[in-house]
N, C-alpha and C. Protein backbone atom coordinates (compact mmCIF):
# COMPACT_ATOMS: atom_id res chain seq x y z
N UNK A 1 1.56 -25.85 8.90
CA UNK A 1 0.88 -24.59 8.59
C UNK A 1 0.94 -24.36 7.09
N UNK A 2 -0.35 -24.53 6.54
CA UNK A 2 -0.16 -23.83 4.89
C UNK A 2 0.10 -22.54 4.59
N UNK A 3 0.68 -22.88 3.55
CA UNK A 3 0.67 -21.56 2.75
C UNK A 3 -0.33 -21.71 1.67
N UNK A 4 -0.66 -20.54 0.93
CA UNK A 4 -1.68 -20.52 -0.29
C UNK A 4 -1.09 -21.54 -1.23
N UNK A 5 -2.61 -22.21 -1.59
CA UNK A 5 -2.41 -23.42 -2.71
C UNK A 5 -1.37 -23.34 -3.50
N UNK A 6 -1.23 -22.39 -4.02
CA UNK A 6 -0.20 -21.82 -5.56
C UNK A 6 1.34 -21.58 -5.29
N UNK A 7 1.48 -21.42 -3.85
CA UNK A 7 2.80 -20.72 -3.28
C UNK A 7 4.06 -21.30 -3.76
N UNK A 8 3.96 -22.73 -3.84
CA UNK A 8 4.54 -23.41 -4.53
C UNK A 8 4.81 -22.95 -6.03
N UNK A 9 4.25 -22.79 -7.04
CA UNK A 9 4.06 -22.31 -8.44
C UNK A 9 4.57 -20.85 -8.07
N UNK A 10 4.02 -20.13 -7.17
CA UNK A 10 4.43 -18.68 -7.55
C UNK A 10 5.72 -18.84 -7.03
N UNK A 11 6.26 -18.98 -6.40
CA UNK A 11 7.99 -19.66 -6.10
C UNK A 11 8.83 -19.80 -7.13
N UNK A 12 8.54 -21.31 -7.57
CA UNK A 12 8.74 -21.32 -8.76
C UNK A 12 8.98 -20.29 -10.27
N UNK A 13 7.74 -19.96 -10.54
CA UNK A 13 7.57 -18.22 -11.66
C UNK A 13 8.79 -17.67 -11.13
N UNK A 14 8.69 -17.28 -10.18
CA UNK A 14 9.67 -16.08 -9.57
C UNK A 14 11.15 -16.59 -9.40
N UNK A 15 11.21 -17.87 -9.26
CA UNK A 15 12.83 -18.42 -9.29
C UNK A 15 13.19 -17.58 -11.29
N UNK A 16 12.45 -17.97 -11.99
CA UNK A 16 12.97 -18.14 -13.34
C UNK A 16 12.54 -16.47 -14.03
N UNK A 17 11.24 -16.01 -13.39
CA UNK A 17 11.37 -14.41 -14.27
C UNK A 17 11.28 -13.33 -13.49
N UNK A 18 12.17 -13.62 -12.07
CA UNK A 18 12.30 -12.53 -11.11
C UNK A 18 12.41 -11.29 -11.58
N UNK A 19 13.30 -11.23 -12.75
CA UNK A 19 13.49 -9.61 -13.29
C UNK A 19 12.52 -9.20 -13.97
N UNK A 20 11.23 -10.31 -14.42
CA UNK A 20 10.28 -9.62 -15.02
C UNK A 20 8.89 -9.19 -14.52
N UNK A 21 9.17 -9.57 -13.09
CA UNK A 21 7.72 -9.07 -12.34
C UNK A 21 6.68 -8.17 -12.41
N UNK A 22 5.93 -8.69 -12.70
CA UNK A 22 4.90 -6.68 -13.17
C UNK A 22 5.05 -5.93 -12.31
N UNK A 23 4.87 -4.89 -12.54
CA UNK A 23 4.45 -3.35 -11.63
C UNK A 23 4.26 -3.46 -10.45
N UNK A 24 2.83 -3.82 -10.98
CA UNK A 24 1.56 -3.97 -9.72
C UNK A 24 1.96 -5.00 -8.26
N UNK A 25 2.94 -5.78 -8.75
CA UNK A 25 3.51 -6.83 -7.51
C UNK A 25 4.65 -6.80 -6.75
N UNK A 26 4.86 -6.30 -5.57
CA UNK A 26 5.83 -6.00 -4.31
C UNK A 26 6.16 -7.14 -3.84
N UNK A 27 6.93 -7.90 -4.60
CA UNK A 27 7.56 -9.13 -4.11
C UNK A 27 8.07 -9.32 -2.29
N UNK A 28 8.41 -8.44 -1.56
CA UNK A 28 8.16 -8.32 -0.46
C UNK A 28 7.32 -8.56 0.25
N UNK A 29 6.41 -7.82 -0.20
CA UNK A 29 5.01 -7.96 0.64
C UNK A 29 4.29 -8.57 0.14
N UNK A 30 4.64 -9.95 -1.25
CA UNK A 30 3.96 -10.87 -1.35
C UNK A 30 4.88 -12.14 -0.39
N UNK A 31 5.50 -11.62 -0.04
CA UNK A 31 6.24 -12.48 1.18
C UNK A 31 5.28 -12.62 2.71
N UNK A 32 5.14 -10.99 2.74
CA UNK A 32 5.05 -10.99 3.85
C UNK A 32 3.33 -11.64 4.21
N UNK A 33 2.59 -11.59 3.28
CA UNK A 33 1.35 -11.62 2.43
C UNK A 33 1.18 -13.61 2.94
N UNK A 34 1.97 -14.19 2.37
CA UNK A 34 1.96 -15.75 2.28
C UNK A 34 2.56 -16.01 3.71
N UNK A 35 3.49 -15.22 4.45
CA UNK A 35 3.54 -15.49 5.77
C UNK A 35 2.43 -15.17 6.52
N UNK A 36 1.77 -14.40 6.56
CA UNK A 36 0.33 -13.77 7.28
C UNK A 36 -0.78 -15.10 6.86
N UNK A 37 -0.56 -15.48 5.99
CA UNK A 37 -1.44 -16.49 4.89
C UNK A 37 -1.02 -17.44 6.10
N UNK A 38 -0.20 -18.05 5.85
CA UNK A 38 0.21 -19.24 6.90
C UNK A 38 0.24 -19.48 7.79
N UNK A 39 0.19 -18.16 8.91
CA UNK A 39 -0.30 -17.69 10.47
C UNK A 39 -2.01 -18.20 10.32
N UNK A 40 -2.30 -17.23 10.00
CA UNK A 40 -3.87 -17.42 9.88
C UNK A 40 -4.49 -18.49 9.47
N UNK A 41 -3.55 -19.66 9.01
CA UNK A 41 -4.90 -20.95 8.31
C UNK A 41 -4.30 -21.85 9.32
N UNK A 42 -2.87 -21.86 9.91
CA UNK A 42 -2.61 -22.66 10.71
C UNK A 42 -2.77 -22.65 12.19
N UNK A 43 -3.33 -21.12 12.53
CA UNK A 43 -3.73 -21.08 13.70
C UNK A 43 -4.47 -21.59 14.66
N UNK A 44 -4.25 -22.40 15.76
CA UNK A 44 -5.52 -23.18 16.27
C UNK A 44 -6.09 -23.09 17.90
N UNK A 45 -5.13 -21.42 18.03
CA UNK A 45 -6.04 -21.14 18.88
C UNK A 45 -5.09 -20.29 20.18
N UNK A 46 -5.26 -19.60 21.53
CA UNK A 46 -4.54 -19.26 21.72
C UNK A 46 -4.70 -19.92 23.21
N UNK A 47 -3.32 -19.95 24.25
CA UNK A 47 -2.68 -20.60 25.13
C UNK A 47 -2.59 -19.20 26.29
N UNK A 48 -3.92 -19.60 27.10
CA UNK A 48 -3.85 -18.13 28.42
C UNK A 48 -3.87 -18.76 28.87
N UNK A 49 -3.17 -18.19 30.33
CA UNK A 49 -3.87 -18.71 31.69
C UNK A 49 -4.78 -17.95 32.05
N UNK A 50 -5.36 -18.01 33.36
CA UNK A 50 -6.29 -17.45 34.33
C UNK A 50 -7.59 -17.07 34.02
N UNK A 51 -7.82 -18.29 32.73
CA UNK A 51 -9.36 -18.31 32.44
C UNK A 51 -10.08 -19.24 32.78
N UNK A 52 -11.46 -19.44 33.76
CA UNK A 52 -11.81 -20.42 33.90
C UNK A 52 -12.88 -21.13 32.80
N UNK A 53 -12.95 -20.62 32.37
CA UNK A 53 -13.79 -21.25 30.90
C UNK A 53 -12.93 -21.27 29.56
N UNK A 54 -13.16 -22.75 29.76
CA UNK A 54 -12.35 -22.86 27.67
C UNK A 54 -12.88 -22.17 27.02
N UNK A 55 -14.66 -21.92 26.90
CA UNK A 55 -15.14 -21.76 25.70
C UNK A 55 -14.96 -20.14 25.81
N UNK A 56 -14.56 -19.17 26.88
CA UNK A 56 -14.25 -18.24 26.39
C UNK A 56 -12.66 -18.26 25.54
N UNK A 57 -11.80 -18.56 26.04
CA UNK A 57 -10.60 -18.62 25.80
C UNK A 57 -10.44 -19.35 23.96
N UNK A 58 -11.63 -19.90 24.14
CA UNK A 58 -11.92 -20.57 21.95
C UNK A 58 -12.90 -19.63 21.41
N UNK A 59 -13.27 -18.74 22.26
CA UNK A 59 -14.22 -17.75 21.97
C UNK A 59 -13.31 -16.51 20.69
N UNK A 60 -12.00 -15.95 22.19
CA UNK A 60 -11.59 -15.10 21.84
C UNK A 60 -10.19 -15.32 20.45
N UNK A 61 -9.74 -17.03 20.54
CA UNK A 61 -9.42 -17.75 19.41
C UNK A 61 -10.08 -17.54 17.98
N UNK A 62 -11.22 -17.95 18.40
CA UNK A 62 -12.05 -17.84 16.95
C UNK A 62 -12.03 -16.28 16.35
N UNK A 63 -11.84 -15.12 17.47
CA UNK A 63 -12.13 -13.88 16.61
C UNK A 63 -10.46 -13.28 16.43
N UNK A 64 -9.64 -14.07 17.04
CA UNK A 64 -8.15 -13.73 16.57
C UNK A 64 -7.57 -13.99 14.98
N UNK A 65 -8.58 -15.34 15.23
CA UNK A 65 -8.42 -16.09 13.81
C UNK A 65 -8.59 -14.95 12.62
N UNK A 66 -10.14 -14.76 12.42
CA UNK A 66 -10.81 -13.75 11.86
C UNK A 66 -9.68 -12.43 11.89
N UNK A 67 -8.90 -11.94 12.89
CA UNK A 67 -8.50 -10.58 12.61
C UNK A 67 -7.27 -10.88 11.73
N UNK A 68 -6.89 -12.52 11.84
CA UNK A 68 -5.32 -13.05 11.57
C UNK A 68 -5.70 -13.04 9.83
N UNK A 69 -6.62 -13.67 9.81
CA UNK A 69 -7.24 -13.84 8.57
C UNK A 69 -7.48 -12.13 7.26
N UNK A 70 -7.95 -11.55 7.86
CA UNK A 70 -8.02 -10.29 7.79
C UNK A 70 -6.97 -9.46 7.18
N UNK A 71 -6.07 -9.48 7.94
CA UNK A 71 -4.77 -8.83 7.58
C UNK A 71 -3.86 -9.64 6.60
N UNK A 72 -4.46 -11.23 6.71
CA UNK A 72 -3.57 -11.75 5.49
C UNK A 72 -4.14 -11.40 3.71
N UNK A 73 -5.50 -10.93 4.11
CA UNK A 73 -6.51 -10.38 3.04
C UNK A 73 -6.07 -8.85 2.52
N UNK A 74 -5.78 -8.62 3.65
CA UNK A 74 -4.82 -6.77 3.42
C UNK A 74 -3.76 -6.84 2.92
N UNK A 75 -2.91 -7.47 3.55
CA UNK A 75 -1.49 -7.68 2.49
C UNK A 75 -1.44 -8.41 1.23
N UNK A 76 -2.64 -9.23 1.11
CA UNK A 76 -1.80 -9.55 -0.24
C UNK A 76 -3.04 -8.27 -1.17
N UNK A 77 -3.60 -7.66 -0.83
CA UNK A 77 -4.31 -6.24 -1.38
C UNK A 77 -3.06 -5.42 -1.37
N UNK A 78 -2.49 -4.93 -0.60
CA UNK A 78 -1.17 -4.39 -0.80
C UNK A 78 -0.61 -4.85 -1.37
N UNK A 79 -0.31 -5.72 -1.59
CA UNK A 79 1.43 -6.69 -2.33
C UNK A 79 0.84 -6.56 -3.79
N UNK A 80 -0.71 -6.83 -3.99
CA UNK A 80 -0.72 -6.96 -6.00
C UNK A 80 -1.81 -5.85 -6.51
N UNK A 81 -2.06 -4.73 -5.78
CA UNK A 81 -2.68 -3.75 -6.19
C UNK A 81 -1.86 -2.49 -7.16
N UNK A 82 -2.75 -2.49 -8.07
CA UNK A 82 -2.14 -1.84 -9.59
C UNK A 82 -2.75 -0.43 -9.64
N UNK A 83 -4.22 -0.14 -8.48
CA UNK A 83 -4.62 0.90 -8.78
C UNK A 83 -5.38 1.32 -7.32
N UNK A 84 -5.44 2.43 -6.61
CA UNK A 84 -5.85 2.83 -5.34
C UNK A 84 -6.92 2.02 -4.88
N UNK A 85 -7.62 1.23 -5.75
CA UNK A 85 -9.34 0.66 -5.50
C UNK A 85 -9.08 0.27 -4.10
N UNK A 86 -10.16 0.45 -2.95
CA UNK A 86 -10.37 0.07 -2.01
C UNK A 86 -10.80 -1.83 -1.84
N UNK A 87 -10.19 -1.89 -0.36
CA UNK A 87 -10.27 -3.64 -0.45
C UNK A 87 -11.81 -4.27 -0.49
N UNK A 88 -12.60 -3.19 -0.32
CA UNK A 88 -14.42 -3.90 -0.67
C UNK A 88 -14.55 -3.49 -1.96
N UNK A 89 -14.12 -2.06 -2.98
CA UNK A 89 -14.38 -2.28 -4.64
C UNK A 89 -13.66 -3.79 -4.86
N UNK A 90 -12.27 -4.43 -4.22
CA UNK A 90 -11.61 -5.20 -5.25
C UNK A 90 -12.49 -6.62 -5.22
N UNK A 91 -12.70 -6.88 -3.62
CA UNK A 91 -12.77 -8.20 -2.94
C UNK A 91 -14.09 -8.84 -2.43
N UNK A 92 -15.03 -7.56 -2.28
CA UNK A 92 -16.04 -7.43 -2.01
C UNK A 92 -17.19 -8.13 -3.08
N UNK A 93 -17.83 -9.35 -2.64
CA UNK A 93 -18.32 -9.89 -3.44
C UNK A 93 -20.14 -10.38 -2.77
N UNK A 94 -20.76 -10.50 -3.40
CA UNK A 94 -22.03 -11.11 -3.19
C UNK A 94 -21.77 -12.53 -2.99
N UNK A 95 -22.60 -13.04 -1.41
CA UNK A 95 -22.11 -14.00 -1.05
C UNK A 95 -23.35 -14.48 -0.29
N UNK A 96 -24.60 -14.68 -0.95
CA UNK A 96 -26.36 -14.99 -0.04
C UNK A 96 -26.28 -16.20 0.52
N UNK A 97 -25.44 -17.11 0.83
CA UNK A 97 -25.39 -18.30 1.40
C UNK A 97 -24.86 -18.15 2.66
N UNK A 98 -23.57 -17.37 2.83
CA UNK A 98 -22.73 -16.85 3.96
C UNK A 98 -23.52 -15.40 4.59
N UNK A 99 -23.82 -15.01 4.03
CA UNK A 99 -24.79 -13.53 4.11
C UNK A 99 -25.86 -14.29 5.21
N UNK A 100 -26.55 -15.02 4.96
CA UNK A 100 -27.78 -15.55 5.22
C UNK A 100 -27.04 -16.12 6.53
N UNK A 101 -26.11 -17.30 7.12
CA UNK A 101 -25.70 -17.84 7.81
C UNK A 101 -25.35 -16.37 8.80
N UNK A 102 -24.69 -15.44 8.29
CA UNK A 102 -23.97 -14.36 9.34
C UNK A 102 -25.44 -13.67 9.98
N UNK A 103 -26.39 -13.48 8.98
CA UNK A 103 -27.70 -12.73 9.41
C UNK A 103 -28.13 -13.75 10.96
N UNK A 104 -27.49 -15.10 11.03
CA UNK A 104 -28.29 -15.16 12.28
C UNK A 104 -27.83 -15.28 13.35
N UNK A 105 -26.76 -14.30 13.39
CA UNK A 105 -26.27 -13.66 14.53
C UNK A 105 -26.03 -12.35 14.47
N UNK A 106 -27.54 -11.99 14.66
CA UNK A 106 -28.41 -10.54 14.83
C UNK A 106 -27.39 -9.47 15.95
N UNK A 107 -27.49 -10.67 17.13
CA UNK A 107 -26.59 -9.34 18.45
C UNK A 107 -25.30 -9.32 17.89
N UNK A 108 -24.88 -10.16 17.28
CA UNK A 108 -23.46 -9.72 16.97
C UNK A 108 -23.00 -8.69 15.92
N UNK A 109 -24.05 -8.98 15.24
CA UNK A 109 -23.70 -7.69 13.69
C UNK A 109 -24.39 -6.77 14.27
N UNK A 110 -25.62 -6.33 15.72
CA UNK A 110 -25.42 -5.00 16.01
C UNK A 110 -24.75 -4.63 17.02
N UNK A 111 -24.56 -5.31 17.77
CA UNK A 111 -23.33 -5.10 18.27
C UNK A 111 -22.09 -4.30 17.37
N UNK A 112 -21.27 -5.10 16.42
CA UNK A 112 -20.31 -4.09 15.27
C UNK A 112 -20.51 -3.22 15.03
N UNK A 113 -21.86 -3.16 14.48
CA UNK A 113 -23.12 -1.42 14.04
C UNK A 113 -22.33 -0.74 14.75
N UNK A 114 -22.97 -0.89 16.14
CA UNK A 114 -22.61 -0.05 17.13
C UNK A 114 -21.31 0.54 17.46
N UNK A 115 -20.32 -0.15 17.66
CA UNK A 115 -19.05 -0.22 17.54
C UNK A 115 -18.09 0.82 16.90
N UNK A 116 -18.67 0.96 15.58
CA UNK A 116 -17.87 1.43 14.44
C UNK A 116 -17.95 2.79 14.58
N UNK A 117 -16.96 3.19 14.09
CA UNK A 117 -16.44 5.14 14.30
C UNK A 117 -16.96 5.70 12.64
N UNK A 118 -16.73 4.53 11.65
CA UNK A 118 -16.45 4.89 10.29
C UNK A 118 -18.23 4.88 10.00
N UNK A 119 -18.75 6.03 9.27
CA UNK A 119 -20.09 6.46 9.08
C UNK A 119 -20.33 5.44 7.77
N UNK A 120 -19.19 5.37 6.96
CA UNK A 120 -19.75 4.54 5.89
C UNK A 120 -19.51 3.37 6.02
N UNK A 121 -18.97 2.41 6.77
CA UNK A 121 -18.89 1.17 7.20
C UNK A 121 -19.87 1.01 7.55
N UNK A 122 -20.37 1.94 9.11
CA UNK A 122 -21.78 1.55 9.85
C UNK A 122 -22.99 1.35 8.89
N UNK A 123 -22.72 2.45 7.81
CA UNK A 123 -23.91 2.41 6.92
C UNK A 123 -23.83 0.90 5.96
N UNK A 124 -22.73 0.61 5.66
CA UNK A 124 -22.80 -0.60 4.87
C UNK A 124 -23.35 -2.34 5.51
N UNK A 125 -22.94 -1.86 7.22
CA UNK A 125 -23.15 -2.84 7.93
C UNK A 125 -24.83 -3.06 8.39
N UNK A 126 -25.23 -1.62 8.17
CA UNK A 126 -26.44 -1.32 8.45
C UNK A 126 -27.17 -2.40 7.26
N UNK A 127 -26.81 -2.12 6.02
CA UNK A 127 -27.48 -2.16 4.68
C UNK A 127 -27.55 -3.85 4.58
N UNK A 128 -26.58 -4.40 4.95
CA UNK A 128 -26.22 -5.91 5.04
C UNK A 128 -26.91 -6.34 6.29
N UNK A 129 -27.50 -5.73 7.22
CA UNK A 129 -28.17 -6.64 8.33
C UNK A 129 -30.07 -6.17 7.84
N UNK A 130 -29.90 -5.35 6.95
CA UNK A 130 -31.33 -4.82 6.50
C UNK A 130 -31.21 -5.71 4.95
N UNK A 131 -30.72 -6.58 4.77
CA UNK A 131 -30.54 -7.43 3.65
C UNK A 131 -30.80 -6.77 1.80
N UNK A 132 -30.06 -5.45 2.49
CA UNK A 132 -30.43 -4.74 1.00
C UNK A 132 -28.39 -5.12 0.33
N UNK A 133 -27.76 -6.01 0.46
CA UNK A 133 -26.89 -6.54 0.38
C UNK A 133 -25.96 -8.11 1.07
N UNK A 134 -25.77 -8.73 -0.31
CA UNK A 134 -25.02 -9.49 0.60
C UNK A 134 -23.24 -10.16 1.22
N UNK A 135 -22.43 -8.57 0.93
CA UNK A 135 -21.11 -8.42 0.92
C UNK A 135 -20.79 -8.51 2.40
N UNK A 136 -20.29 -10.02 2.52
CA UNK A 136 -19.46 -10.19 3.87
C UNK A 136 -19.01 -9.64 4.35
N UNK A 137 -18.11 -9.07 3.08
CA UNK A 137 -16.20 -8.48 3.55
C UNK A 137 -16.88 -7.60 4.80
N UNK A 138 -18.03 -6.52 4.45
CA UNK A 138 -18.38 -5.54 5.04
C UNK A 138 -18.15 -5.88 6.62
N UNK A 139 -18.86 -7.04 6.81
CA UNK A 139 -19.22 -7.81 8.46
C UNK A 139 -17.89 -8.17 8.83
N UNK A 140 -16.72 -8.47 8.13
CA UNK A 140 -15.60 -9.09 8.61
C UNK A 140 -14.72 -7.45 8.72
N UNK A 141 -14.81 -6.57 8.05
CA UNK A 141 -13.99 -5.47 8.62
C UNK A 141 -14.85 -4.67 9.84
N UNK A 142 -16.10 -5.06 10.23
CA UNK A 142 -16.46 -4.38 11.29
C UNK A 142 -15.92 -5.23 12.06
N UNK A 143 -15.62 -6.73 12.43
CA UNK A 143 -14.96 -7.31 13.27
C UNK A 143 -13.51 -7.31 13.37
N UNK A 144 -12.90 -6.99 12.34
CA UNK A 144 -11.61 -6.22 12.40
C UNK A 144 -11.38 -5.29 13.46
N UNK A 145 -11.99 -4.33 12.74
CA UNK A 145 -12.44 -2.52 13.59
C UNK A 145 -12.38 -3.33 15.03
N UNK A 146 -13.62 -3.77 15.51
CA UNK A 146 -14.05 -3.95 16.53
C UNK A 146 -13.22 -4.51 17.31
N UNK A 147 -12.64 -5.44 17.21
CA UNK A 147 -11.09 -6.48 17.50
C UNK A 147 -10.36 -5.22 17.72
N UNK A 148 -9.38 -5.12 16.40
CA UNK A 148 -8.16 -3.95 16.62
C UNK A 148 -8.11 -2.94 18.16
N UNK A 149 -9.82 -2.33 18.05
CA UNK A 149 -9.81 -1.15 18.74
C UNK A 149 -10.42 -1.77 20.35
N UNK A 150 -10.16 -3.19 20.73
CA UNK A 150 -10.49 -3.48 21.89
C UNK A 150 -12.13 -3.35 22.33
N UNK A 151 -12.95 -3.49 21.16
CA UNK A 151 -14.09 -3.63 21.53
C UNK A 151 -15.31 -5.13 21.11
N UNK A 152 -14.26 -5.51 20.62
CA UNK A 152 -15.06 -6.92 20.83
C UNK A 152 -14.98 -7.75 21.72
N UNK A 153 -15.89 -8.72 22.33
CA UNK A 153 -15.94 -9.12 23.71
C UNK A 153 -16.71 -10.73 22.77
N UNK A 154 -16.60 -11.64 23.49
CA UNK A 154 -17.07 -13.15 23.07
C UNK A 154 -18.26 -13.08 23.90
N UNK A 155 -18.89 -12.03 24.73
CA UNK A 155 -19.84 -12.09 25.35
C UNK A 155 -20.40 -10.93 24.78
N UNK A 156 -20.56 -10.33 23.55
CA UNK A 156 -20.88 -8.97 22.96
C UNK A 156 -22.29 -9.28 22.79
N UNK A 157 -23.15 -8.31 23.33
CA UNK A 157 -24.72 -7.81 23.29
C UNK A 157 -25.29 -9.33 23.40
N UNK A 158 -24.44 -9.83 25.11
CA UNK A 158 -25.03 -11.25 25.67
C UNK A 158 -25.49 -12.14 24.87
N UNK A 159 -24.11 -12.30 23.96
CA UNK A 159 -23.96 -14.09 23.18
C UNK A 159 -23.31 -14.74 24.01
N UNK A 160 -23.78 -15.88 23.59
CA UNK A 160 -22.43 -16.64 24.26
C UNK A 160 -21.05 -17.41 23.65
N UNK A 161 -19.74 -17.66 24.04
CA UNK A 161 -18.90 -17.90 23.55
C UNK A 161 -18.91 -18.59 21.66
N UNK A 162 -20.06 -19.81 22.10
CA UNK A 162 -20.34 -20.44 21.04
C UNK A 162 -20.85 -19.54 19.76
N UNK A 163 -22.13 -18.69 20.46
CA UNK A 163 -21.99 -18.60 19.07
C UNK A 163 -21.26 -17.98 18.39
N UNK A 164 -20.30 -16.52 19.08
CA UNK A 164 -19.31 -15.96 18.60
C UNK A 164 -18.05 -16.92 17.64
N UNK A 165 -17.93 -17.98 18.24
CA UNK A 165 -16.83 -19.52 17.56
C UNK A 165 -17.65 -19.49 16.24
N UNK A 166 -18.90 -20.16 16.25
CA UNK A 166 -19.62 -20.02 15.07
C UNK A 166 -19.69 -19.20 14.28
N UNK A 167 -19.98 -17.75 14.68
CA UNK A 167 -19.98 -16.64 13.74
C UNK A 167 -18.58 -16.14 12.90
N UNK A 168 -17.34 -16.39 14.06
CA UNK A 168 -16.08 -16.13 13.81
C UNK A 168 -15.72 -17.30 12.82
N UNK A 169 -15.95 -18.58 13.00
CA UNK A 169 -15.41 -19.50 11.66
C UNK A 169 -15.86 -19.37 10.37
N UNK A 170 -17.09 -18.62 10.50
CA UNK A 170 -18.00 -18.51 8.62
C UNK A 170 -16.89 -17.14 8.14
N UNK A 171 -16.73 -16.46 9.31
CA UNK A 171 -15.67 -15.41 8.42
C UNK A 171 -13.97 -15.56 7.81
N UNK A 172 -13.60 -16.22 9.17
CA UNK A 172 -12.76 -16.55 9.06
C UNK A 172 -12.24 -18.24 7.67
N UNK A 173 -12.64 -18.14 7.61
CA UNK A 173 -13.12 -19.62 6.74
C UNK A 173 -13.08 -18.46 5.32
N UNK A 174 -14.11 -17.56 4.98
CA UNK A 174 -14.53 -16.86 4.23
C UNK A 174 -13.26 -15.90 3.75
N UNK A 175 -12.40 -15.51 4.41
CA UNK A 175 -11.18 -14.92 3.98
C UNK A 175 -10.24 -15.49 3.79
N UNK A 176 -9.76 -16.75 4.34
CA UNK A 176 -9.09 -17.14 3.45
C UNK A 176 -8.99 -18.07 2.58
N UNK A 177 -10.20 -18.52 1.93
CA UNK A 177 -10.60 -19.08 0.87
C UNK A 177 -10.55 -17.50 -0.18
N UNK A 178 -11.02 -16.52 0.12
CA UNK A 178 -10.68 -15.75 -0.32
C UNK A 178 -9.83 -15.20 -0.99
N UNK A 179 -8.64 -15.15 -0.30
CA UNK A 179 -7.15 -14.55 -0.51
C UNK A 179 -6.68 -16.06 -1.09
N UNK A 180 -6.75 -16.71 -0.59
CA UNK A 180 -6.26 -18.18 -1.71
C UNK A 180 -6.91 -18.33 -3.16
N UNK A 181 -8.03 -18.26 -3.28
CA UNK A 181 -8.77 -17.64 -4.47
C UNK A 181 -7.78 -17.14 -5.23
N UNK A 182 -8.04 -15.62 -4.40
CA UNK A 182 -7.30 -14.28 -5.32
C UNK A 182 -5.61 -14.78 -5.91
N UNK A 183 -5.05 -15.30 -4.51
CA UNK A 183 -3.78 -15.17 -5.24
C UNK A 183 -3.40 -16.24 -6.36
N UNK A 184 -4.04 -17.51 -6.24
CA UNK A 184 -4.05 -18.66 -7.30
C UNK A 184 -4.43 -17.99 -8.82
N UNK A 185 -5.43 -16.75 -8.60
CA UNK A 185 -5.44 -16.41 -9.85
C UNK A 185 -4.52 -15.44 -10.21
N UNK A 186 -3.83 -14.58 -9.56
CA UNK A 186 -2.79 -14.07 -9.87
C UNK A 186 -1.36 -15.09 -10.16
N UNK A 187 -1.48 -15.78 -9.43
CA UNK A 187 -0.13 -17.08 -9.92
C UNK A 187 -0.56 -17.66 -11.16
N UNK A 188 -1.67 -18.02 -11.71
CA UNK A 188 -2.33 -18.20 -12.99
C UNK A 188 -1.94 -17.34 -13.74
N UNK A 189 -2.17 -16.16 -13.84
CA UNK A 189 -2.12 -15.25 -14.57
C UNK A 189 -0.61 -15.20 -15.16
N UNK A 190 0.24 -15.03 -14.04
CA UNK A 190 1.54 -14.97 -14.39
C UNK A 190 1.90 -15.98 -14.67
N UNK A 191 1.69 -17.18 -14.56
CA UNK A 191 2.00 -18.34 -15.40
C UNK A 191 2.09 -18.42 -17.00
N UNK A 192 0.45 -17.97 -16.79
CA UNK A 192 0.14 -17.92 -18.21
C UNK A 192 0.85 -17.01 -19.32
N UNK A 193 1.28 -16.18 -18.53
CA UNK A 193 2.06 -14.79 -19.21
C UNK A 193 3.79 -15.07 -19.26
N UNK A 194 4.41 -16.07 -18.63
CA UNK A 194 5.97 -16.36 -18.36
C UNK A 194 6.63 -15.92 -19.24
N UNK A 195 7.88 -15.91 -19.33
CA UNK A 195 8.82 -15.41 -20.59
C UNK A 195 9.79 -16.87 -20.60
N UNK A 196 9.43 -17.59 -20.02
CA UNK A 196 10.32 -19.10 -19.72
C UNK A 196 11.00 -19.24 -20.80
């Protein structure tokens, strides 16, 4: 099971300028951050009984992944945040290649629409399936939402398993390349800055 590319290096930093850690970084919960990291990339799926179909049972895998993924994207937003910004101002990026791939699973992003309690999520999810945007994150916290609160189904607005697997790996894939991203450049950063 990996941990983020850098974990190694940020280990390291932190063996030698533990007392000089910035502010902004909760060495804790960059713990807990690279453990969530390592759940989520090494995950490969989950072990039920009393299902007679695999492809549901890799269905509901693929969107565990995605929520596992998710929360490893939240904590390390917690662990190195310096200022209240919300996790779509920080993380939230234009992405028309993945945008375009998620657009063609129509029942599934209204399906989420639907789903969602939060007026400005729905509206953002709205805005991204009306292609007046192309910020993922948006589509991966309505499948959060939707997950968390027991309303996602691998058979949601009559898909079938597959394509939910499909839809769930572009996200899941998408966050934590993400959060590996992010934190390599924060281990950069502090590299670059050491007091060695």
């Amino acid at each position: 099971m990996p941990f983020p590319s850098q974990w190694k290096q940020f280990c390291e930093w932190n063996k030698i300028n533990n007392k000089n850690i910035p502010d902004y970084i909760n060495l804790s919960e960059i713990n807990r951050f690279a453990a969530r990291y390592r759940l989520a990339s090494g995950f490969k799926g989950l072990d039920v009984e009393g299902f007679r179909q695999e492809s549901t049972v890799n269905g509901y895998s693929a969107t565990f992944k995605v929520f596992l993924a998710y929360t490893a994207l939240e904590q390390l937003h917690k662990a190195t945040r310096s200022n209240p910004q919300h996790l779509h101002e920080r993380f939230g990026e234009s992405q028309p290649i993945l945008a375009a791939k998620l657009r063609d699973f129509s029942n599934i992003l209204n399906f989420l629409r639907e789903q969602l309690a939060s007026e400005k999520l729905k509206k953002e999810l709205q805005n991204f399936i009306d292609e007046k945007h192309d910020v993922c994150l948006y589509v991966a916290t309505g499948l959060r939402h939707a997950f968390s609160h027991g309303f996602m189904s691998v058979h949601a607005n009559n898909t079938t398993p597959q394509q939910t697997i499909e839809f769930c790996e572009v996200l899941s894939t998408m966050l934590l390349e993400l959060a590996n991203r992010e934190f390599s450049e924060i281990t950069d950063s502090l590299c670059e800055n050491s007091v060695e």
